[in-house]
PDB file of N, CA and C in Angstrom:
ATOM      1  N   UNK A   1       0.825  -1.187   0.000  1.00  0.00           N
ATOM      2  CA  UNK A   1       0.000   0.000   0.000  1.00  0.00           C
ATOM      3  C   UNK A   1       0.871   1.253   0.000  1.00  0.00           C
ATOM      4  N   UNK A   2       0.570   2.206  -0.961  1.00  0.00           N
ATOM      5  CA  UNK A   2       1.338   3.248  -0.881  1.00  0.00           C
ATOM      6  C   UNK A   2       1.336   4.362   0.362  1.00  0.00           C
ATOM      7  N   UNK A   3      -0.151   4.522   0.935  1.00  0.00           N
ATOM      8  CA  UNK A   3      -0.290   4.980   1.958  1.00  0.00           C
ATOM      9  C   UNK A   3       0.770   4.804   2.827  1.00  0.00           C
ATOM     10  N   UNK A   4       0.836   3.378   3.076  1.00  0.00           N
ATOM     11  CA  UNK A   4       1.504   2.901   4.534  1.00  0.00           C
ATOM     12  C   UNK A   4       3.150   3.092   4.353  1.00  0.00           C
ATOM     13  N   UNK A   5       3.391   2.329   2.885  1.00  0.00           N
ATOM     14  CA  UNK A   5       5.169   3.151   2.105  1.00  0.00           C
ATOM     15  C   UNK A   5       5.602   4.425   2.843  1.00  0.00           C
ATOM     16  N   UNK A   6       4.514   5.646   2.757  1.00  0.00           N
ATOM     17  CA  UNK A   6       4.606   6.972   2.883  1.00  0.00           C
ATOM     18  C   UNK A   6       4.793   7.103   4.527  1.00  0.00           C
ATOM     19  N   UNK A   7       3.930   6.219   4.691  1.00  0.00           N
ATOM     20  CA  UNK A   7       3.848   6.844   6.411  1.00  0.00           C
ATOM     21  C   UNK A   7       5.042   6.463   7.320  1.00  0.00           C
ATOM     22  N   UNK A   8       5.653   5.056   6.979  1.00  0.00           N
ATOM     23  CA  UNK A   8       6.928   4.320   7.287  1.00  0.00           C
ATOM     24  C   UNK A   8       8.010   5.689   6.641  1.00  0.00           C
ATOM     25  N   UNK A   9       7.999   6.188   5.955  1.00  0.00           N
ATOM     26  CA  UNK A   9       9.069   6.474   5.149  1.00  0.00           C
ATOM     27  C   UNK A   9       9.005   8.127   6.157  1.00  0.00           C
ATOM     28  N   UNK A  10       8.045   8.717   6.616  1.00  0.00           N
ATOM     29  CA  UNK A  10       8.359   9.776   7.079  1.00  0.00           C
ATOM     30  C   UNK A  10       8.115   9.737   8.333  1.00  0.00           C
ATOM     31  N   UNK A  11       7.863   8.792   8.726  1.00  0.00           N
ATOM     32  CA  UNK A  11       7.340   8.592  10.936  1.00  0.00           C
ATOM     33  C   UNK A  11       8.533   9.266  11.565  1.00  0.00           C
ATOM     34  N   UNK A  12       9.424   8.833  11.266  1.00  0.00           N
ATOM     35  CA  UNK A  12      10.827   9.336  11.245  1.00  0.00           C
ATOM     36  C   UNK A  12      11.555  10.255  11.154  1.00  0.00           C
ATOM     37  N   UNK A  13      11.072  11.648  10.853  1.00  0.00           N
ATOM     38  CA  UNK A  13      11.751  12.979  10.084  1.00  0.00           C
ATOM     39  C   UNK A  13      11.450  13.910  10.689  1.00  0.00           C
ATOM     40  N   UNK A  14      10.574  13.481  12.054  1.00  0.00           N
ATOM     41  CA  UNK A  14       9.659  14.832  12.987  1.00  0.00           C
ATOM     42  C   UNK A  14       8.333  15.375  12.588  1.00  0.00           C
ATOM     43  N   UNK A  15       8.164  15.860  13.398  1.00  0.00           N
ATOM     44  CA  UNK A  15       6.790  16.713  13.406  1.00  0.00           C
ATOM     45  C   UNK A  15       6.130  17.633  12.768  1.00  0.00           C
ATOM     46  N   UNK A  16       7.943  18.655  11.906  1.00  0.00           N
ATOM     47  CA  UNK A  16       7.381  19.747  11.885  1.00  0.00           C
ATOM     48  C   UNK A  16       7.359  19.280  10.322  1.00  0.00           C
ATOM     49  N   UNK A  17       6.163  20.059   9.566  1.00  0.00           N
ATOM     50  CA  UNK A  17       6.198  20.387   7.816  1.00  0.00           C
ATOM     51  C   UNK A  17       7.286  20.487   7.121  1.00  0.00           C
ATOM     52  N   UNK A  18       7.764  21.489   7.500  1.00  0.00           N
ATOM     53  CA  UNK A  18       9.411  21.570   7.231  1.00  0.00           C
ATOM     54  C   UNK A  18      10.258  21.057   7.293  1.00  0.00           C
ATOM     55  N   UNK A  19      10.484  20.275   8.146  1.00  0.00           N
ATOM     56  CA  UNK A  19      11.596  19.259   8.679  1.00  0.00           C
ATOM     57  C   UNK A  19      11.217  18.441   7.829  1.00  0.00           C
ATOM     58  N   UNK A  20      10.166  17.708   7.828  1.00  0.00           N
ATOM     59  CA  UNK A  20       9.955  16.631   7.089  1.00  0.00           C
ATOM     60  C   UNK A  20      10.156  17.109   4.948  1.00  0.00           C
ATOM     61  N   UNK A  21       9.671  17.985   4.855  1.00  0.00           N
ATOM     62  CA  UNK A  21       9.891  18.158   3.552  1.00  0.00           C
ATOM     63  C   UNK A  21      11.307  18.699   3.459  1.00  0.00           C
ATOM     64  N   UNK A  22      12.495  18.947   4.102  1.00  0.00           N
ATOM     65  CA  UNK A  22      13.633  19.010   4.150  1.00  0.00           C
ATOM     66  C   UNK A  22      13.908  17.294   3.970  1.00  0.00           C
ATOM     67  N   UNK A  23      13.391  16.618   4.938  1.00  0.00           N
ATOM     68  CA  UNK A  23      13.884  15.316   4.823  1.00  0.00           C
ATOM     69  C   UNK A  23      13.563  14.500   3.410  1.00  0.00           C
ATOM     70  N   UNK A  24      12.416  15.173   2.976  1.00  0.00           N
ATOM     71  CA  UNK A  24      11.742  14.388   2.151  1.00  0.00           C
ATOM     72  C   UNK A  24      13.321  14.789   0.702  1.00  0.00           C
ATOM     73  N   UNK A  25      13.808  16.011   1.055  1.00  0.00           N
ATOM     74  CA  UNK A  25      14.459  16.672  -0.253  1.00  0.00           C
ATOM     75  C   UNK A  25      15.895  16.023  -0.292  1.00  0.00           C
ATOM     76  N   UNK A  26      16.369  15.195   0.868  1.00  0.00           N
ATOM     77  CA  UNK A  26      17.294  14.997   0.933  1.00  0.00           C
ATOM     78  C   UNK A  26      17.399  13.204   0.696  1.00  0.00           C
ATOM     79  N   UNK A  27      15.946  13.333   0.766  1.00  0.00           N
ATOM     80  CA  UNK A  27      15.934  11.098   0.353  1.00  0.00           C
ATOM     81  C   UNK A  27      15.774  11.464  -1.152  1.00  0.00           C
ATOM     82  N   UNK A  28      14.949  12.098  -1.700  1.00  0.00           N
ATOM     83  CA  UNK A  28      15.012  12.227  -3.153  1.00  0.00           C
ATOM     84  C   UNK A  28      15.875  12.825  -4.078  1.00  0.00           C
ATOM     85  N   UNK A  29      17.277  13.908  -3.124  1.00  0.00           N
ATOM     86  CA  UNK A  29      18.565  13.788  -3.820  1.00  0.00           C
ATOM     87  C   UNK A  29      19.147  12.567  -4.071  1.00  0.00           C
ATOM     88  N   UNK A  30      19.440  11.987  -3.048  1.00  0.00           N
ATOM     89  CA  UNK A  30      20.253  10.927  -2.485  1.00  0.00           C
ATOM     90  C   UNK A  30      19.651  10.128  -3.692  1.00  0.00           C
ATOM     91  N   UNK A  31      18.422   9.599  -4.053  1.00  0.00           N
ATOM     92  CA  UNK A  31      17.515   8.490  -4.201  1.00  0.00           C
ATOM     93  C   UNK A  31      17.409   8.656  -5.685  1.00  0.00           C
ATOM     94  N   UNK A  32      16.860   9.577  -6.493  1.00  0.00           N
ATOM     95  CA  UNK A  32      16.315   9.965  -7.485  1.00  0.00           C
ATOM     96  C   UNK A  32      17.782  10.173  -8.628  1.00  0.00           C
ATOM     97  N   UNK A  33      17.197   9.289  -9.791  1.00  0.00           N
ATOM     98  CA  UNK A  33      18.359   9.757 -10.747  1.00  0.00           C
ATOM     99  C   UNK A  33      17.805  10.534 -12.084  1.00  0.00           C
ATOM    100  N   UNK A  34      18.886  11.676 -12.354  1.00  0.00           N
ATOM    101  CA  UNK A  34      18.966  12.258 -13.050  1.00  0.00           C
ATOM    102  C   UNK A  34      19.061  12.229 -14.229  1.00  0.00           C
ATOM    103  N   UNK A  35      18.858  12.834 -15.500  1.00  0.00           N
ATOM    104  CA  UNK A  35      17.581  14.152 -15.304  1.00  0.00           C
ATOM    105  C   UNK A  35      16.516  12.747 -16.003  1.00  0.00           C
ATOM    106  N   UNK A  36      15.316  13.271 -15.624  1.00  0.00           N
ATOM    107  CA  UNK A  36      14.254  12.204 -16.136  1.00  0.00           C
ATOM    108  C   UNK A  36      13.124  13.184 -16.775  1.00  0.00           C
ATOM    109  N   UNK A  37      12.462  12.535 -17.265  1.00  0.00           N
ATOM    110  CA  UNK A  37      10.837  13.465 -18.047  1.00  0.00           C
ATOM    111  C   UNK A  37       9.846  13.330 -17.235  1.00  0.00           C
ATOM    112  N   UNK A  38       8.951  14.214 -17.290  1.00  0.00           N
ATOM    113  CA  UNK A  38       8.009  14.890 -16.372  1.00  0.00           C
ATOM    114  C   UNK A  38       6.782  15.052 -17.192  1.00  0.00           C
ATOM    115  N   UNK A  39       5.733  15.095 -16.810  1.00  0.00           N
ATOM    116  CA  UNK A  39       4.576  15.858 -17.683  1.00  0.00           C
ATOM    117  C   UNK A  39       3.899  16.845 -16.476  1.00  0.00           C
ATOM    118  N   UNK A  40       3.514  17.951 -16.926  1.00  0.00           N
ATOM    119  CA  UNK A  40       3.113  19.052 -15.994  1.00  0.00           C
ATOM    120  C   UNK A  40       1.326  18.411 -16.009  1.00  0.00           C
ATOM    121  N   UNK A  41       1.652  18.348 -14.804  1.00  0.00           N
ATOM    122  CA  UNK A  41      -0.489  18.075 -14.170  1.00  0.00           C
ATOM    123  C   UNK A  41      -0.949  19.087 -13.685  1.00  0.00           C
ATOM    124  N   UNK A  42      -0.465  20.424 -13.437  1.00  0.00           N
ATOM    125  CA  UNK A  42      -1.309  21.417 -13.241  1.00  0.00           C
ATOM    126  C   UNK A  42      -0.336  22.329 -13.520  1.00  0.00           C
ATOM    127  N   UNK A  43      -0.877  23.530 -13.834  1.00  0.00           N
ATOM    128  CA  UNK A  43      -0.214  24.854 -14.328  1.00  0.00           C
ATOM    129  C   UNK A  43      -0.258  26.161 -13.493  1.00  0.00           C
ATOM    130  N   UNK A  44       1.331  26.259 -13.014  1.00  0.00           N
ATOM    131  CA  UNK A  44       1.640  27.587 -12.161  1.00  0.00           C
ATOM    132  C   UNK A  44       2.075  28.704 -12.866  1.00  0.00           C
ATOM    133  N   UNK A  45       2.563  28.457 -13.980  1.00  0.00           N
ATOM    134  CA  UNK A  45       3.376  29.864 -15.009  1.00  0.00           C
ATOM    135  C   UNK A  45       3.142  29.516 -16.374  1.00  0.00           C
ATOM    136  N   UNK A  46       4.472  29.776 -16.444  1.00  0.00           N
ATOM    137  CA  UNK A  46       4.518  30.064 -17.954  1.00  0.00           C
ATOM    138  C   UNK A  46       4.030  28.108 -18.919  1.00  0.00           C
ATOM    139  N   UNK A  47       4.372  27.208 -18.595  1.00  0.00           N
ATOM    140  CA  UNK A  47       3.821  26.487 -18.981  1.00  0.00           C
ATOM    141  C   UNK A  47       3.066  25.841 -18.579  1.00  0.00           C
ATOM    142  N   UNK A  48       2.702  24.598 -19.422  1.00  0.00           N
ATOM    143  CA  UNK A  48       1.123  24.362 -19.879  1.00  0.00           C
ATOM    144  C   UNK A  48       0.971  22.947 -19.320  1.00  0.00           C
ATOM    145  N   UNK A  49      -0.552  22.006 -18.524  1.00  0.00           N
ATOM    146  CA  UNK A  49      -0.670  20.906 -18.824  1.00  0.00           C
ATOM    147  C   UNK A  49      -0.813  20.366 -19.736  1.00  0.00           C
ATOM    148  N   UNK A  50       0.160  19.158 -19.756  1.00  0.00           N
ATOM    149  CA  UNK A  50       0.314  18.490 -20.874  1.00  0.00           C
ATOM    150  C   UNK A  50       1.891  18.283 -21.002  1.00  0.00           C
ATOM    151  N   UNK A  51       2.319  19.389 -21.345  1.00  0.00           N
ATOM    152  CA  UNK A  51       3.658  19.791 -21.327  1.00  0.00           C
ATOM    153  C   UNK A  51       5.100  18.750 -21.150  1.00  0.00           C
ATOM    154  N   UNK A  52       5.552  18.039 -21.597  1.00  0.00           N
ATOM    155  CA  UNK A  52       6.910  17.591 -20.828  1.00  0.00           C
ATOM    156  C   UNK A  52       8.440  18.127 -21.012  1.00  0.00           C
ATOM    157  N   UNK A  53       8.655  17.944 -19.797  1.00  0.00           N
ATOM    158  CA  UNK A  53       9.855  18.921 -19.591  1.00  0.00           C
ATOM    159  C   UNK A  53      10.585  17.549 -18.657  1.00  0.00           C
ATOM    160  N   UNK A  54      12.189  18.267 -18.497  1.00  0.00           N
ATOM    161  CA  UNK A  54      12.873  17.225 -18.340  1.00  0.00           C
ATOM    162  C   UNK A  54      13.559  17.924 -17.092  1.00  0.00           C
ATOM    163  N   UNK A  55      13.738  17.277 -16.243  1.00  0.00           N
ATOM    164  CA  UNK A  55      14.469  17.279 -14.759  1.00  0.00           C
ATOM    165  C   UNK A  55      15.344  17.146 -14.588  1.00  0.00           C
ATOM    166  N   UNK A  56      16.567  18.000 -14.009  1.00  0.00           N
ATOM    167  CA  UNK A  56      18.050  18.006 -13.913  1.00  0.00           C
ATOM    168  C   UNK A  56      18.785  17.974 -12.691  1.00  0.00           C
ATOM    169  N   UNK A  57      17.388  18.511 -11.650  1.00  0.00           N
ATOM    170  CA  UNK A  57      18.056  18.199 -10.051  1.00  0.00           C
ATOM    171  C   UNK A  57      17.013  19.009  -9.349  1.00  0.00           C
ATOM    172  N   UNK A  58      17.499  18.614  -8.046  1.00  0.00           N
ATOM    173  CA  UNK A  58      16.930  19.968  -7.061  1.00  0.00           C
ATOM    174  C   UNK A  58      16.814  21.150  -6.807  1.00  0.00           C
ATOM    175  N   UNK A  59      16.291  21.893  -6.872  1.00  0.00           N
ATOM    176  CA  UNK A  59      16.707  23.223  -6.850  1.00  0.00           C
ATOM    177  C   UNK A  59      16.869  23.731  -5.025  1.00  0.00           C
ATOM    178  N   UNK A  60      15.271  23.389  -4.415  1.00  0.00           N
ATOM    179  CA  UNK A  60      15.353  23.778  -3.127  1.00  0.00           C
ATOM    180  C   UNK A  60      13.836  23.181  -2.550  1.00  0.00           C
ATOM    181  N   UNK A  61      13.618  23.703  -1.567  1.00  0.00           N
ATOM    182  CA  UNK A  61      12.433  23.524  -0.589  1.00  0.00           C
ATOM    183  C   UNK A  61      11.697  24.627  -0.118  1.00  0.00           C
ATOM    184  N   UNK A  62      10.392  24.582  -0.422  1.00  0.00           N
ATOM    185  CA  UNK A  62       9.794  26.158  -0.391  1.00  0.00           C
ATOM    186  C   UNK A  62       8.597  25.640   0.376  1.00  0.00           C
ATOM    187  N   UNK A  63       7.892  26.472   1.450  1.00  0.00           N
ATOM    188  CA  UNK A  63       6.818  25.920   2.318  1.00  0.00           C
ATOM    189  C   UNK A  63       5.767  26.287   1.221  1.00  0.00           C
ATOM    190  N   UNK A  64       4.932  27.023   0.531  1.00  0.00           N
ATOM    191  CA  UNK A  64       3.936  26.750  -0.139  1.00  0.00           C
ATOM    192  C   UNK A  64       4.115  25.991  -1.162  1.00  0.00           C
ATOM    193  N   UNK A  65       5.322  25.815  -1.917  1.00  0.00           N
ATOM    194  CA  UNK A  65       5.146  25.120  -3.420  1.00  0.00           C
ATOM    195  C   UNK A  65       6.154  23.306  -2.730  1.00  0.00           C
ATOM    196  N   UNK A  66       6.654  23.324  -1.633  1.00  0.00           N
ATOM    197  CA  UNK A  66       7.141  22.156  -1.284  1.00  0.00           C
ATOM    198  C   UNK A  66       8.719  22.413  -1.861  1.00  0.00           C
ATOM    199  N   UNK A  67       9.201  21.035  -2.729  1.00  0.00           N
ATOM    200  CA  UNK A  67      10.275  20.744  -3.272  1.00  0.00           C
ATOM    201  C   UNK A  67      10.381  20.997  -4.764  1.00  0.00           C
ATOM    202  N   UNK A  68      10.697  22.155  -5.108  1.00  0.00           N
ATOM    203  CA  UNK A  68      11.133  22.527  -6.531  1.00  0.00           C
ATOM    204  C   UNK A  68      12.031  22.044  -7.561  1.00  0.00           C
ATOM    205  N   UNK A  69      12.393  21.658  -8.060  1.00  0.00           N
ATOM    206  CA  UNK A  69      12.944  21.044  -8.953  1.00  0.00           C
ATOM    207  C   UNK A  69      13.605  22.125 -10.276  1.00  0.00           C
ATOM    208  N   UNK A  70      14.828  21.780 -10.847  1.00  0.00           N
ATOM    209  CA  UNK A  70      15.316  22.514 -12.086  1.00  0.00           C
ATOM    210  C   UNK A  70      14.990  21.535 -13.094  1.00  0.00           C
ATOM    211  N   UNK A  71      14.330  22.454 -14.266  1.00  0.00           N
ATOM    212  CA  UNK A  71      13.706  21.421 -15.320  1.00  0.00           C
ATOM    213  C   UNK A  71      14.258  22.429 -16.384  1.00  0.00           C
ATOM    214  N   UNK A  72      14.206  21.688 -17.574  1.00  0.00           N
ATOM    215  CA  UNK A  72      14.086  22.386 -19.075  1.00  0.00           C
ATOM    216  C   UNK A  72      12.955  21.832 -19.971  1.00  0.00           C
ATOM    217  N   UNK A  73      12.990  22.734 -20.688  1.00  0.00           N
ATOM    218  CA  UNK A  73      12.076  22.854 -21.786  1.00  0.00           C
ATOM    219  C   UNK A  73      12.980  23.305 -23.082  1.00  0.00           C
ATOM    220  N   UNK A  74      12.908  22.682 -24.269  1.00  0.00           N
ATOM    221  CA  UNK A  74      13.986  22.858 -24.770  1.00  0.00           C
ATOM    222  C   UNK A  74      15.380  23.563 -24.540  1.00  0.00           C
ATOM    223  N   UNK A  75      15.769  25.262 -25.218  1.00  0.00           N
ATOM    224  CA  UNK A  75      17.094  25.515 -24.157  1.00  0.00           C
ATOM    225  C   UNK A  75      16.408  26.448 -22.763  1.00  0.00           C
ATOM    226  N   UNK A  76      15.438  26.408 -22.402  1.00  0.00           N
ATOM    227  CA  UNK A  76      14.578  27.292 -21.618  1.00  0.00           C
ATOM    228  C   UNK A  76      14.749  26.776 -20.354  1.00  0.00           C
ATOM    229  N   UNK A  77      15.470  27.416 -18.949  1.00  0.00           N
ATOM    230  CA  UNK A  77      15.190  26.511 -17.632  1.00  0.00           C
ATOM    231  C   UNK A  77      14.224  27.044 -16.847  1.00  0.00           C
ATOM    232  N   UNK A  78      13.477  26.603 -16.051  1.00  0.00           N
ATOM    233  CA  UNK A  78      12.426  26.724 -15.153  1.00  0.00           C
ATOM    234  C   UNK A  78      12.568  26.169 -14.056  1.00  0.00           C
ATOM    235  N   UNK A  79      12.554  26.920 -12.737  1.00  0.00           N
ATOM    236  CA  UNK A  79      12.267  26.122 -11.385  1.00  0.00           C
ATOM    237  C   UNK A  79      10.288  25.918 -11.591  1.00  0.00           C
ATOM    238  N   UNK A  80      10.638  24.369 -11.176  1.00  0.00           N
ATOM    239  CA  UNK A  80       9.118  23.827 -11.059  1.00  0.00           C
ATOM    240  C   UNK A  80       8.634  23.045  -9.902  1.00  0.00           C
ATOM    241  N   UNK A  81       7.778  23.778  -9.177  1.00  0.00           N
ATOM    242  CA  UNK A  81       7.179  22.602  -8.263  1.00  0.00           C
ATOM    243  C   UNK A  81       6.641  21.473  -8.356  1.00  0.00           C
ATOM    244  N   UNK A  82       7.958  19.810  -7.993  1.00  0.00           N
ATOM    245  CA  UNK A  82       8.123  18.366  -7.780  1.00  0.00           C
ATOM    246  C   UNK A  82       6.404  17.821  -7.968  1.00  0.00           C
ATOM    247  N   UNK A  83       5.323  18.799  -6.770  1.00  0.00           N
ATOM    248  CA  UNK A  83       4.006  18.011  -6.752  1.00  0.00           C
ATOM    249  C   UNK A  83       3.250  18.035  -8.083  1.00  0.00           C
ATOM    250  N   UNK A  84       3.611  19.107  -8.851  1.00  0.00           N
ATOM    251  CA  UNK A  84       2.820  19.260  -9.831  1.00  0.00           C
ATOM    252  C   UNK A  84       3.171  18.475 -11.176  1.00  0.00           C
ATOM    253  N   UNK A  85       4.123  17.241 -10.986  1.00  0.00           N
ATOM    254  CA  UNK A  85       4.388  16.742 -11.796  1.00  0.00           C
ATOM    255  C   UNK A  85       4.446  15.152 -11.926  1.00  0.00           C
ATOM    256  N   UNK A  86       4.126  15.157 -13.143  1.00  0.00           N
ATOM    257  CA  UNK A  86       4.088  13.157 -12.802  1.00  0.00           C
ATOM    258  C   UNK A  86       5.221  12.756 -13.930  1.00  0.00           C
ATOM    259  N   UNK A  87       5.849  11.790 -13.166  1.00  0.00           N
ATOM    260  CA  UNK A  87       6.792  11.443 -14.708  1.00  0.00           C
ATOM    261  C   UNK A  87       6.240  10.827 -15.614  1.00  0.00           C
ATOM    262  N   UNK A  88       6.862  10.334 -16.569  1.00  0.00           N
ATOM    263  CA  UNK A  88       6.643   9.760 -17.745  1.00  0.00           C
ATOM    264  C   UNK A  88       6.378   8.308 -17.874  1.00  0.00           C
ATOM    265  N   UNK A  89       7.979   7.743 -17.578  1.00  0.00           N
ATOM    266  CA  UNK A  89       8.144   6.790 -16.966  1.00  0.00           C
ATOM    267  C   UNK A  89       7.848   5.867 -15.829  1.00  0.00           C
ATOM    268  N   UNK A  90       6.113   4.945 -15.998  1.00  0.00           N
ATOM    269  CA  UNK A  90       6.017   5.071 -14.453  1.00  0.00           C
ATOM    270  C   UNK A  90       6.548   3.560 -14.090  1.00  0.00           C
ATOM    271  N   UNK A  91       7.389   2.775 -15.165  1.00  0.00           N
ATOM    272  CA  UNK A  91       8.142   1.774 -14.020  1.00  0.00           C
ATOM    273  C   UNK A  91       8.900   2.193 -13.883  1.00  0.00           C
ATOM    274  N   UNK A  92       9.538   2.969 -13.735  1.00  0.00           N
ATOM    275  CA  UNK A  92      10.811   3.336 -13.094  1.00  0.00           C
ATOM    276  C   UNK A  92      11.215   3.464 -11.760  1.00  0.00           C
ATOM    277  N   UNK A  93      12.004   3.372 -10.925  1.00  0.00           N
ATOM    278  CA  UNK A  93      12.209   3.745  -9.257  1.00  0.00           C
ATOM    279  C   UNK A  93      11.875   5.221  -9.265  1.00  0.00           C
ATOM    280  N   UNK A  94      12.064   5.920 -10.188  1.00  0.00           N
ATOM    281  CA  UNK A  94      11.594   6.990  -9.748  1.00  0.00           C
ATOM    282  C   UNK A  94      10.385   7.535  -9.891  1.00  0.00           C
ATOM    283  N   UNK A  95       9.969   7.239 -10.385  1.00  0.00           N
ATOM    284  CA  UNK A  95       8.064   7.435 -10.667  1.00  0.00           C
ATOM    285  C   UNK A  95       7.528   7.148  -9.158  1.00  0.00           C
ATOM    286  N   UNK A  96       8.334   5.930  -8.686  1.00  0.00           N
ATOM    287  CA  UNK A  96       7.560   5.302  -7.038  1.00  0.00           C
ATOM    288  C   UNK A  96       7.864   6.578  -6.220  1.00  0.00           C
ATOM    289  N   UNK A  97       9.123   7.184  -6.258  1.00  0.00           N
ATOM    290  CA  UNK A  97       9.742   7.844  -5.121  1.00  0.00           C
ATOM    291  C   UNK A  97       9.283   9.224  -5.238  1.00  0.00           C
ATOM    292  N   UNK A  98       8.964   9.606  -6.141  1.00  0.00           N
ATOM    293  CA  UNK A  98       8.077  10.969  -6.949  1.00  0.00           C
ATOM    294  C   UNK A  98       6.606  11.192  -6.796  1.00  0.00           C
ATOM    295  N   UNK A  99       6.245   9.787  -6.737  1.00  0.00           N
ATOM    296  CA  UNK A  99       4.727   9.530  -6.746  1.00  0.00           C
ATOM    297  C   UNK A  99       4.214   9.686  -4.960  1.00  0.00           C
ATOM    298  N   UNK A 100       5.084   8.735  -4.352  1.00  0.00           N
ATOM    299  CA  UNK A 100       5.515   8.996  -2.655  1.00  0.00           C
ATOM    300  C   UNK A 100       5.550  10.489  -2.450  1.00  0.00           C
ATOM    301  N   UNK A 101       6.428  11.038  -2.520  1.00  0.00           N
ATOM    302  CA  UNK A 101       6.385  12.674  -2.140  1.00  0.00           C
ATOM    303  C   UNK A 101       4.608  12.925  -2.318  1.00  0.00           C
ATOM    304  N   UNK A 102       4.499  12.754  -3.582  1.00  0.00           N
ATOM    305  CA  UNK A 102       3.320  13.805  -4.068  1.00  0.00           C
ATOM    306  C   UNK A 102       2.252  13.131  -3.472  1.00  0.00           C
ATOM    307  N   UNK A 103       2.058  12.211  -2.730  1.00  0.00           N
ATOM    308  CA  UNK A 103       0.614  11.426  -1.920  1.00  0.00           C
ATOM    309  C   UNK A 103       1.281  12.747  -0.609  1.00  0.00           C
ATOM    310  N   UNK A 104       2.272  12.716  -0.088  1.00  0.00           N
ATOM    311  CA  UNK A 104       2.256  12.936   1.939  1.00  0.00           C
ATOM    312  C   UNK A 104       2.146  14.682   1.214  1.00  0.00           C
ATOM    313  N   UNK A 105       2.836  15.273   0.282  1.00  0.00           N
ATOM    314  CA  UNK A 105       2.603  16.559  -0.152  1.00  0.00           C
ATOM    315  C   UNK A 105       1.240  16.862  -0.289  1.00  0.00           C
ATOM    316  N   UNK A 106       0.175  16.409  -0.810  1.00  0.00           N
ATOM    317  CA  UNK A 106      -1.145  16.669  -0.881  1.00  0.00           C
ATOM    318  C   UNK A 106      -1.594  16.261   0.101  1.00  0.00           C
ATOM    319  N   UNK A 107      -1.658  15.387   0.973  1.00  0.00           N
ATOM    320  CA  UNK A 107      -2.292  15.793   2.161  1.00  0.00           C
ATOM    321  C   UNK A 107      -1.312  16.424   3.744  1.00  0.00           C
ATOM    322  N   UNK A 108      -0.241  16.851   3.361  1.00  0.00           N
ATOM    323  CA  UNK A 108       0.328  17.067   4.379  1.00  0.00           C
ATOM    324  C   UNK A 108      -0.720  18.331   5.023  1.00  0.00           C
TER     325      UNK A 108
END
């Protein structure tokens, strides 16, 4: 169950929002390999759902948008917020570990 994945995976990281999405940024450096494709599921700026753009690393950790991510779009870079995106690839390890964030991110 992915639920229970999530809940094991952060019981551990403290209490606070922050802490934990710090923790969360530092299992998905560590964890997550680089750069992979993305498709945008909801739209904050300049681009569009639908959209795929490709992922190159972390950028940082922001309390309203969570864990941001550096992406491109052809030679174009964009910081993009991690929740708003689903990869491409969903057997991949990282689709699981991406998909994880974005369940405890929406209801955190």
């Amino acid at each position: 169950m992915t639920y229970d994945r999530v809940n094991e995976s952060i019981k551990s990281r403290g209490k606070s929002k922050l802490k934990t999405a710090d923790a969360w940024c530092k299992h998905l450096e560590k964890n997550l390999q680089f750069p992979f494709a993305a498709e945008i599921i909801d739209e904050p700026g300049p681009l569009e759902v639908g959209d795929i753009i490709k992922v190159t690393g972390i950028d940082d950790v922001f309390d309203l948008y969570g864990i941001v991510v550096n992406a491109r779009m052809g030679r174009k870079k964009y910081p993009f917020p991690l929740c708003l995106l689903e990869l491409v690839e969903k057997t991949s390890r990282n689709y699981q570990l991406v998909d994880d964030y974005n369940l405890w991110f929406s209801n955190r």
